[in-house]
PDB file of N, CA and C in Angstrom:
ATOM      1  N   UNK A   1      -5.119 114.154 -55.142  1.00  0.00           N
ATOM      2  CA  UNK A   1      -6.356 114.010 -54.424  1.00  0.00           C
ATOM      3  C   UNK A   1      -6.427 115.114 -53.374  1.00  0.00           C
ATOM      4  N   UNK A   2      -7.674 115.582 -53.176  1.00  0.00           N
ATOM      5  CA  UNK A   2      -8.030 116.724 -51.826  1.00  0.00           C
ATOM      6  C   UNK A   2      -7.887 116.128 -50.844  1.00  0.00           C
ATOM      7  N   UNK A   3      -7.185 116.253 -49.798  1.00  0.00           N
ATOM      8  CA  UNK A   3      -6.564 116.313 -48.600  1.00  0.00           C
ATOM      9  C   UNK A   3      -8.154 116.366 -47.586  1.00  0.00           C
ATOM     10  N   UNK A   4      -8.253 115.527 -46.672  1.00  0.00           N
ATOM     11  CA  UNK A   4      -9.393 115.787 -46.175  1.00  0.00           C
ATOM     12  C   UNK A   4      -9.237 116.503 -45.007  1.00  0.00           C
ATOM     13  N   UNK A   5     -10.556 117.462 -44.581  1.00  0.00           N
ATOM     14  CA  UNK A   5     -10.460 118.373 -43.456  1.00  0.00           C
ATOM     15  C   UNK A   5     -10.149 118.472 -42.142  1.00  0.00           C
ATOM     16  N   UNK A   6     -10.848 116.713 -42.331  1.00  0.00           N
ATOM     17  CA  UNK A   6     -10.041 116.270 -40.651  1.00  0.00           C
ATOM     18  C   UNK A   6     -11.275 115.847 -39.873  1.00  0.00           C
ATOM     19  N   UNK A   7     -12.679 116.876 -40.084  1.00  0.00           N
ATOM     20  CA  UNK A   7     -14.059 116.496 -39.401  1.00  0.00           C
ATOM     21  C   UNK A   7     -14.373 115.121 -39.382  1.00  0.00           C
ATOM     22  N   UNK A   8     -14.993 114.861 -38.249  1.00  0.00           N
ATOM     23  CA  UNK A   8     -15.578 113.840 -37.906  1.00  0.00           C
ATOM     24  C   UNK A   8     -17.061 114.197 -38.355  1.00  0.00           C
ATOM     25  N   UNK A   9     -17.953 113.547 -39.115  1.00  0.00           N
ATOM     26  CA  UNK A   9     -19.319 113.569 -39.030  1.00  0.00           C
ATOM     27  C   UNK A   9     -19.946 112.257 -37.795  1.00  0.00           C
ATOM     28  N   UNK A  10     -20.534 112.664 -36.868  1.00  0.00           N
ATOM     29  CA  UNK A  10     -20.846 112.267 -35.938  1.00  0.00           C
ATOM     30  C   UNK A  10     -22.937 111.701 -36.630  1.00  0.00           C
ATOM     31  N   UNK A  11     -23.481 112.395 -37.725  1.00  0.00           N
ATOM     32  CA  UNK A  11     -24.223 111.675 -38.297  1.00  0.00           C
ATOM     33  C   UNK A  11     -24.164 110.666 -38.883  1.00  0.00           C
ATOM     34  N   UNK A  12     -23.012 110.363 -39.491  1.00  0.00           N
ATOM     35  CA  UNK A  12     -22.423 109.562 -40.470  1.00  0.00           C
ATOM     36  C   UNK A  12     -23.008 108.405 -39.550  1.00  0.00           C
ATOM     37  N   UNK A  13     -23.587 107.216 -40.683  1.00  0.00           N
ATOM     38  CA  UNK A  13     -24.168 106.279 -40.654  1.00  0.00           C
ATOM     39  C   UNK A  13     -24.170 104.886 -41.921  1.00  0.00           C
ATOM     40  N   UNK A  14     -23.677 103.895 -41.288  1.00  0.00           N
ATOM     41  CA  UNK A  14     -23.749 102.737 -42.877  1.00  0.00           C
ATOM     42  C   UNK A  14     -25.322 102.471 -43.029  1.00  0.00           C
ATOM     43  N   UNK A  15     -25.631 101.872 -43.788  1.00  0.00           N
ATOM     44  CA  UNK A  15     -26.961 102.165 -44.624  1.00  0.00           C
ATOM     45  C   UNK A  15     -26.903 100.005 -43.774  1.00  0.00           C
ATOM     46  N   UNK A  16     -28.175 100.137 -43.865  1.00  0.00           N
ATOM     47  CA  UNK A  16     -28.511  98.804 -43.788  1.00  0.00           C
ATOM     48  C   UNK A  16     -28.857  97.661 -44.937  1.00  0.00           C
ATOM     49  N   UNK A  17     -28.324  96.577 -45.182  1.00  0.00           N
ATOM     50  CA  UNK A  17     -28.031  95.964 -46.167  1.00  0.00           C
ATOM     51  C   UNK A  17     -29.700  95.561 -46.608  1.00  0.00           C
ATOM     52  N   UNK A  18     -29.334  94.909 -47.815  1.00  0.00           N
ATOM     53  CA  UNK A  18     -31.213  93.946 -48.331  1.00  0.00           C
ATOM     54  C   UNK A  18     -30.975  93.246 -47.908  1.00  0.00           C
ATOM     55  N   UNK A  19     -32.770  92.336 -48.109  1.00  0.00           N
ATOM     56  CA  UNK A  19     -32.509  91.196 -47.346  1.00  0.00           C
ATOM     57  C   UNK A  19     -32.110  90.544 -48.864  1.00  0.00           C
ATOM     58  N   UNK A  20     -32.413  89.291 -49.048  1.00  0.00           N
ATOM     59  CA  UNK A  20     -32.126  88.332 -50.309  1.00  0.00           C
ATOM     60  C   UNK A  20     -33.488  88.381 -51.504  1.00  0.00           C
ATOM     61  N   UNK A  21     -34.188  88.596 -50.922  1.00  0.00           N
ATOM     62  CA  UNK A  21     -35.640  89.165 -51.504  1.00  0.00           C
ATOM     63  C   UNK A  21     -35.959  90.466 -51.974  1.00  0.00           C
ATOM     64  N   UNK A  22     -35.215  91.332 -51.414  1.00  0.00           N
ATOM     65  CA  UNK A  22     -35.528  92.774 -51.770  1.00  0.00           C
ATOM     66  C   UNK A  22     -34.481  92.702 -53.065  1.00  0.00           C
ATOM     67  N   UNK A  23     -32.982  92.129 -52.871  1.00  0.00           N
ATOM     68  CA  UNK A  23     -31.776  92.077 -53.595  1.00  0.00           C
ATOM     69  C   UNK A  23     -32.798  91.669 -54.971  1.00  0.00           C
ATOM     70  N   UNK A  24     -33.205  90.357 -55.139  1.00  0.00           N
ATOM     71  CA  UNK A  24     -34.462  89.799 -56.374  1.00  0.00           C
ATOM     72  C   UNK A  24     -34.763  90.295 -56.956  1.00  0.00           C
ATOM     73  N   UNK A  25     -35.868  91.261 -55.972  1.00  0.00           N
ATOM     74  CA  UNK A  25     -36.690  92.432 -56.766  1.00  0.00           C
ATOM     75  C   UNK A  25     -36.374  93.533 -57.584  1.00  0.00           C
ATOM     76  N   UNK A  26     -35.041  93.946 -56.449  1.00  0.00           N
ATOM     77  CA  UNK A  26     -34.529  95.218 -57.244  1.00  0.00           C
ATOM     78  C   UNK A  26     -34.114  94.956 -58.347  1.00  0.00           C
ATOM     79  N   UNK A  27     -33.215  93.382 -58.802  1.00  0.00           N
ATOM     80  CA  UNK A  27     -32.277  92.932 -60.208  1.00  0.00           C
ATOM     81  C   UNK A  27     -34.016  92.780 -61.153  1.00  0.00           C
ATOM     82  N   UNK A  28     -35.062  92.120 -60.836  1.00  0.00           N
ATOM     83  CA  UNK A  28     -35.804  92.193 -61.776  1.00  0.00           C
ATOM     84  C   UNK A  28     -36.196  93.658 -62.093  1.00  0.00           C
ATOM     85  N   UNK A  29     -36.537  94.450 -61.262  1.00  0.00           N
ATOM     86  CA  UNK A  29     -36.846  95.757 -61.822  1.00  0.00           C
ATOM     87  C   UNK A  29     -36.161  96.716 -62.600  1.00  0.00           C
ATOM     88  N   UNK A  30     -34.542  96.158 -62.308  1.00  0.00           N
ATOM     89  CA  UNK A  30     -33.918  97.239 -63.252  1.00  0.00           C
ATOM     90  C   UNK A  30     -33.433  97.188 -64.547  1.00  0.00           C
ATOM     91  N   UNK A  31     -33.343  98.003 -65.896  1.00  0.00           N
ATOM     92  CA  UNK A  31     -33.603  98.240 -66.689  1.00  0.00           C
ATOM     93  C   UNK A  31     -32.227  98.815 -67.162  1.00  0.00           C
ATOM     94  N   UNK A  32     -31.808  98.152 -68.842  1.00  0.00           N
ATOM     95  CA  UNK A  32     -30.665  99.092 -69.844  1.00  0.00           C
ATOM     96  C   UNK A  32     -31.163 100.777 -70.046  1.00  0.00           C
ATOM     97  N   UNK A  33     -30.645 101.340 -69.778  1.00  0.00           N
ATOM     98  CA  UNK A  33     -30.797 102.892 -70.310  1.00  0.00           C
ATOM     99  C   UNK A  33     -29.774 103.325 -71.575  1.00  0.00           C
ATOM    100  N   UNK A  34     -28.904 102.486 -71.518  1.00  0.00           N
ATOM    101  CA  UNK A  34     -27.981 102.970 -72.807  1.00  0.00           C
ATOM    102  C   UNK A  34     -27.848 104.343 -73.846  1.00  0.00           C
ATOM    103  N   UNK A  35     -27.009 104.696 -73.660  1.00  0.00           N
ATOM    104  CA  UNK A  35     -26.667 105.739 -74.912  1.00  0.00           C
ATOM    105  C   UNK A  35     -26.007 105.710 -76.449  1.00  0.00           C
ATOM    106  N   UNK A  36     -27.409 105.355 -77.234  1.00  0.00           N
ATOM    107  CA  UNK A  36     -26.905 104.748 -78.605  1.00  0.00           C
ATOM    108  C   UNK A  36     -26.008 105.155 -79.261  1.00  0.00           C
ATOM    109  N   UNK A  37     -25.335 106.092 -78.774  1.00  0.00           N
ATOM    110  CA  UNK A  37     -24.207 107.108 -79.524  1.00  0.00           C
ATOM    111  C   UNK A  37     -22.743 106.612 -79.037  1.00  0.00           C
ATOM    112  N   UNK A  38     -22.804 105.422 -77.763  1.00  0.00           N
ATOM    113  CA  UNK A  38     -22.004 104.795 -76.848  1.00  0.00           C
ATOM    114  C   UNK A  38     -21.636 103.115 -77.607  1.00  0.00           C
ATOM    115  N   UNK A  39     -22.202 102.626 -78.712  1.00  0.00           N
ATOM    116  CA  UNK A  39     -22.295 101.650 -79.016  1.00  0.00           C
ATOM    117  C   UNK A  39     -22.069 101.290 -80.599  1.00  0.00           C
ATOM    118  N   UNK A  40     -21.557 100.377 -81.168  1.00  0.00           N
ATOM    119  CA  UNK A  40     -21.740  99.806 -82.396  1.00  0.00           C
ATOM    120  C   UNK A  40     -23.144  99.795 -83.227  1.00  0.00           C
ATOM    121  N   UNK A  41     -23.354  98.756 -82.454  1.00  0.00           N
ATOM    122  CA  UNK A  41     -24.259  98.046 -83.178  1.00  0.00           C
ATOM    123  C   UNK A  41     -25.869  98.328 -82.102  1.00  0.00           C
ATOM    124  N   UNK A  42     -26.236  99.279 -81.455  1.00  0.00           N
ATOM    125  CA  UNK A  42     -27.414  99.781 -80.891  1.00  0.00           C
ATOM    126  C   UNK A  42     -28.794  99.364 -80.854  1.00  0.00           C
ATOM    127  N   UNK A  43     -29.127  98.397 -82.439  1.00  0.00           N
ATOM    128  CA  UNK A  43     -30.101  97.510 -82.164  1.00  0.00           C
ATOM    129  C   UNK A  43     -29.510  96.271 -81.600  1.00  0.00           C
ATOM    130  N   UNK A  44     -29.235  95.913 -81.336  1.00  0.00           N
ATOM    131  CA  UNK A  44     -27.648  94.617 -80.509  1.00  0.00           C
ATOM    132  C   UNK A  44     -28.775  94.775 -79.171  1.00  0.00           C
ATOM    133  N   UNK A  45     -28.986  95.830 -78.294  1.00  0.00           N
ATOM    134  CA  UNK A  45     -28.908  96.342 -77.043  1.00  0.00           C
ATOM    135  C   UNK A  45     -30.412  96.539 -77.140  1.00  0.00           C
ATOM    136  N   UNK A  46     -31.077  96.902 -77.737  1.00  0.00           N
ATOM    137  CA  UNK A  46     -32.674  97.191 -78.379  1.00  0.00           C
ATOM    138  C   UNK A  46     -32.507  98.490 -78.141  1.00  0.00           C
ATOM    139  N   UNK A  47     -31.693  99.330 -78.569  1.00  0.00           N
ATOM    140  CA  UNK A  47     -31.942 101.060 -78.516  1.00  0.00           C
ATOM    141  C   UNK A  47     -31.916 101.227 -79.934  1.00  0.00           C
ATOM    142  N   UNK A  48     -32.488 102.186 -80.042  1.00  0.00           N
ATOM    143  CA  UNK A  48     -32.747 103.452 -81.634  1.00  0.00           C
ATOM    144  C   UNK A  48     -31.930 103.626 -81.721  1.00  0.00           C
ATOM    145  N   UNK A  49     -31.129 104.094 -82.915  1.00  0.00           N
ATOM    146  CA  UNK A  49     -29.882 104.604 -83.288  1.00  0.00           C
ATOM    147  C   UNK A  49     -30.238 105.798 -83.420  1.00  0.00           C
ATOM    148  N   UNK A  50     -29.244 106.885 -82.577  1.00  0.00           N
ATOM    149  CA  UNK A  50     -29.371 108.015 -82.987  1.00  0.00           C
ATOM    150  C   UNK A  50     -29.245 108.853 -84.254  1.00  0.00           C
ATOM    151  N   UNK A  51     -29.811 109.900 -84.504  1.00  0.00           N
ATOM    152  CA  UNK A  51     -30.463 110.481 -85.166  1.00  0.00           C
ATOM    153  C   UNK A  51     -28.897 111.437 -86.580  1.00  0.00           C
ATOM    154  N   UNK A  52     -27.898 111.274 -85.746  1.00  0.00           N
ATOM    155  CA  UNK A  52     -26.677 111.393 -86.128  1.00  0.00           C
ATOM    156  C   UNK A  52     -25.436 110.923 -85.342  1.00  0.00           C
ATOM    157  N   UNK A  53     -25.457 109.599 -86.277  1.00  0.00           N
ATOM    158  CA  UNK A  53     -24.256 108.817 -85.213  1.00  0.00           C
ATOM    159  C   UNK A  53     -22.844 109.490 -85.187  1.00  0.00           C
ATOM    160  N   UNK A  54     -21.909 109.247 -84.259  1.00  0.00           N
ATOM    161  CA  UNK A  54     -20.844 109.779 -84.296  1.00  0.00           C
ATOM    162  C   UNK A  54     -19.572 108.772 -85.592  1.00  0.00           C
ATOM    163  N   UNK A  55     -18.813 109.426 -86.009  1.00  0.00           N
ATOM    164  CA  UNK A  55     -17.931 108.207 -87.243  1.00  0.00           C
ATOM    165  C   UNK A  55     -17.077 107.219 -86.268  1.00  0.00           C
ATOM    166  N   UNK A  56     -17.114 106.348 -86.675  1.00  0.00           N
ATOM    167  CA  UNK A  56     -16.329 105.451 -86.604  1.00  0.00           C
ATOM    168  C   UNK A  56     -14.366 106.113 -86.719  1.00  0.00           C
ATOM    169  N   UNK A  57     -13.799 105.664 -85.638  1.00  0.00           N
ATOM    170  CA  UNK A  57     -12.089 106.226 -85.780  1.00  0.00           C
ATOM    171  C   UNK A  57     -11.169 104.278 -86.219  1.00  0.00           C
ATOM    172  N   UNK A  58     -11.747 105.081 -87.738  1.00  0.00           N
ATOM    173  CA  UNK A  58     -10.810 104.123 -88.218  1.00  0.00           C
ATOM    174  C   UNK A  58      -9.829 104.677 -89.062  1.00  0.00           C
ATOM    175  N   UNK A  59      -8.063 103.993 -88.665  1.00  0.00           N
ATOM    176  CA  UNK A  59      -7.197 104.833 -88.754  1.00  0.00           C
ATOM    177  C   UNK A  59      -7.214 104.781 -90.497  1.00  0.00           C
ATOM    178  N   UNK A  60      -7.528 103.461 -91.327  1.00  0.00           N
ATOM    179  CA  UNK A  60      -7.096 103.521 -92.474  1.00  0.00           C
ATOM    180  C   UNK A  60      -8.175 104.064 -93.294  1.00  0.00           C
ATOM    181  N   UNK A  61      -9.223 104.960 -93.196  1.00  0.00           N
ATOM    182  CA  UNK A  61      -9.985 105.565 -93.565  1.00  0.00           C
ATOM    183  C   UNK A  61      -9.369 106.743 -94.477  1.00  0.00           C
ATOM    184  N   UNK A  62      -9.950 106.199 -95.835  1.00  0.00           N
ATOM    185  CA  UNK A  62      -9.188 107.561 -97.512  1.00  0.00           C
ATOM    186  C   UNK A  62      -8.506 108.659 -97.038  1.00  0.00           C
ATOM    187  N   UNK A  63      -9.592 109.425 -96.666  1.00  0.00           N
ATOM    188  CA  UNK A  63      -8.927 110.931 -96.384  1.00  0.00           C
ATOM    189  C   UNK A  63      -7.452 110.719 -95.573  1.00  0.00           C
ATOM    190  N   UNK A  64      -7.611 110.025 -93.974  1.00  0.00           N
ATOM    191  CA  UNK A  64      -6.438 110.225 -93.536  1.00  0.00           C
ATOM    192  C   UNK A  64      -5.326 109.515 -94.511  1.00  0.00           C
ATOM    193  N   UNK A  65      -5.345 108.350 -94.980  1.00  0.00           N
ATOM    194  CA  UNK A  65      -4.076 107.672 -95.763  1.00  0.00           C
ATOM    195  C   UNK A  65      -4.235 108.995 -96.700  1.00  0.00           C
ATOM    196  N   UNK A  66      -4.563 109.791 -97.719  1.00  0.00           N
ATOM    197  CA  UNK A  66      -4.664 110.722 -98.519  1.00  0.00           C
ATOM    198  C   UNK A  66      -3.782 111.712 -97.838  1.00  0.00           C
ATOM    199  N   UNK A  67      -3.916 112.051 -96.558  1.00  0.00           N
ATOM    200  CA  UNK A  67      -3.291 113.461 -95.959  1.00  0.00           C
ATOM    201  C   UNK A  67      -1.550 112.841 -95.000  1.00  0.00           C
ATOM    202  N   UNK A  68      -1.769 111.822 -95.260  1.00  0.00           N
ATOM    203  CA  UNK A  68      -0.706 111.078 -94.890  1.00  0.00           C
ATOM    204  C   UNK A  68       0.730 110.642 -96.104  1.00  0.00           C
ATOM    205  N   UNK A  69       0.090 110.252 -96.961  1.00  0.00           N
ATOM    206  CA  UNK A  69       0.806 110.504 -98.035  1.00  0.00           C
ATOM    207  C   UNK A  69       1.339 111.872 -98.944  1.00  0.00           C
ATOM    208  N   UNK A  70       0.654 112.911 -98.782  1.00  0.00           N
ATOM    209  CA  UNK A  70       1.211 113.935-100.176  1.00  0.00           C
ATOM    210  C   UNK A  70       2.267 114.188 -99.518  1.00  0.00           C
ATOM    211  N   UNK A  71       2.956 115.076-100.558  1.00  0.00           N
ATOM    212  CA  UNK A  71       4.100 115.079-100.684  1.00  0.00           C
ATOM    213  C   UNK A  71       4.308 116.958 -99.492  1.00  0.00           C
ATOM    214  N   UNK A  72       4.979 117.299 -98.965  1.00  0.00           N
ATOM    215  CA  UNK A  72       4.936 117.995 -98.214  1.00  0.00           C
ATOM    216  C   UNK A  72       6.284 119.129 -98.333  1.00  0.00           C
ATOM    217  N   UNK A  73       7.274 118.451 -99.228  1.00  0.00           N
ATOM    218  CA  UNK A  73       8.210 119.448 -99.548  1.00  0.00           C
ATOM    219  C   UNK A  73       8.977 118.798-100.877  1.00  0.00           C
ATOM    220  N   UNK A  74      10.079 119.470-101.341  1.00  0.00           N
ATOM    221  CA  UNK A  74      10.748 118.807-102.422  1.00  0.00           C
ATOM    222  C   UNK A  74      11.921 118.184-102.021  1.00  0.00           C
ATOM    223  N   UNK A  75      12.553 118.046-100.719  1.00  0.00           N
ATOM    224  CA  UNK A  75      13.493 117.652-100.342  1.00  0.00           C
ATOM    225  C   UNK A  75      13.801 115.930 -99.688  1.00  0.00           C
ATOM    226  N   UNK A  76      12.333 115.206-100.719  1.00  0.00           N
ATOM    227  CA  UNK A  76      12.397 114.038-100.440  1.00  0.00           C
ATOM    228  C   UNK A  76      11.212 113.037 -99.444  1.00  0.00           C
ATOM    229  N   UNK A  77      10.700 113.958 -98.853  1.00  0.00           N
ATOM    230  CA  UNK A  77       9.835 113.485 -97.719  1.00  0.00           C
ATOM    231  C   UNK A  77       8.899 113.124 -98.343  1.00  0.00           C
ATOM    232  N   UNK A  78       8.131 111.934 -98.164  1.00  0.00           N
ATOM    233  CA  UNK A  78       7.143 111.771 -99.146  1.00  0.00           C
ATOM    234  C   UNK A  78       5.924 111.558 -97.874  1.00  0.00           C
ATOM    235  N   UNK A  79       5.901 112.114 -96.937  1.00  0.00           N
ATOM    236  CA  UNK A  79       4.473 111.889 -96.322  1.00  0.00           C
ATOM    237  C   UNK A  79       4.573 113.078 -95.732  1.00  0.00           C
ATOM    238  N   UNK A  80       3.428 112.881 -94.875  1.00  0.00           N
ATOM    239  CA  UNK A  80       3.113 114.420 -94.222  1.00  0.00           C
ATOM    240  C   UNK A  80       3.488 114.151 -92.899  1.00  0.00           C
ATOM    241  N   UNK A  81       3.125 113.295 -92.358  1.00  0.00           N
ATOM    242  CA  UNK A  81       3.583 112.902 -90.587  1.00  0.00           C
ATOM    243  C   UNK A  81       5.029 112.500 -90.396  1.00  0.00           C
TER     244      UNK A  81
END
């Protein structure tokens, strides 16, 4: 962590709290923004699925068991990792 400078801010000020009513308003007004590229299942959340989702990291997926298995020398090793 950066080491702090040492200054005092003499502006420095705490913010004044809501009341219990403003707290209300603000939870009804605010809104999911989500990033469908962040999620499974994206209609789940009511977002669009993007336009090119990212793959799924699933370990037992063909190719990797495929590149995991061949044979990699003649001296017995029968996988690659």
């Amino acid at each position: 962590m950066k080491p702090r400078n040492g200054r005092y801010n003499p502006k420095r000020k705490l913010q004044k709290t809501l009341t219990a009513e403003q707290l209300s308003a603000l939870a009804r007004a605010v809104i999911y923004g989500g990033n469908p590229e962040h999620k499974r299942n994206p209609g789940n959340f009511g977002l669009t699925p993007s336009a090119d989702p990212m793959p799924e990291a699933d370990p037992m997926r063909k190719e990797i068991l495929e590149r995991w298995y061949q044979p990699t020398d003649s001296e017995g090793t029968d996988h690659a990792i």
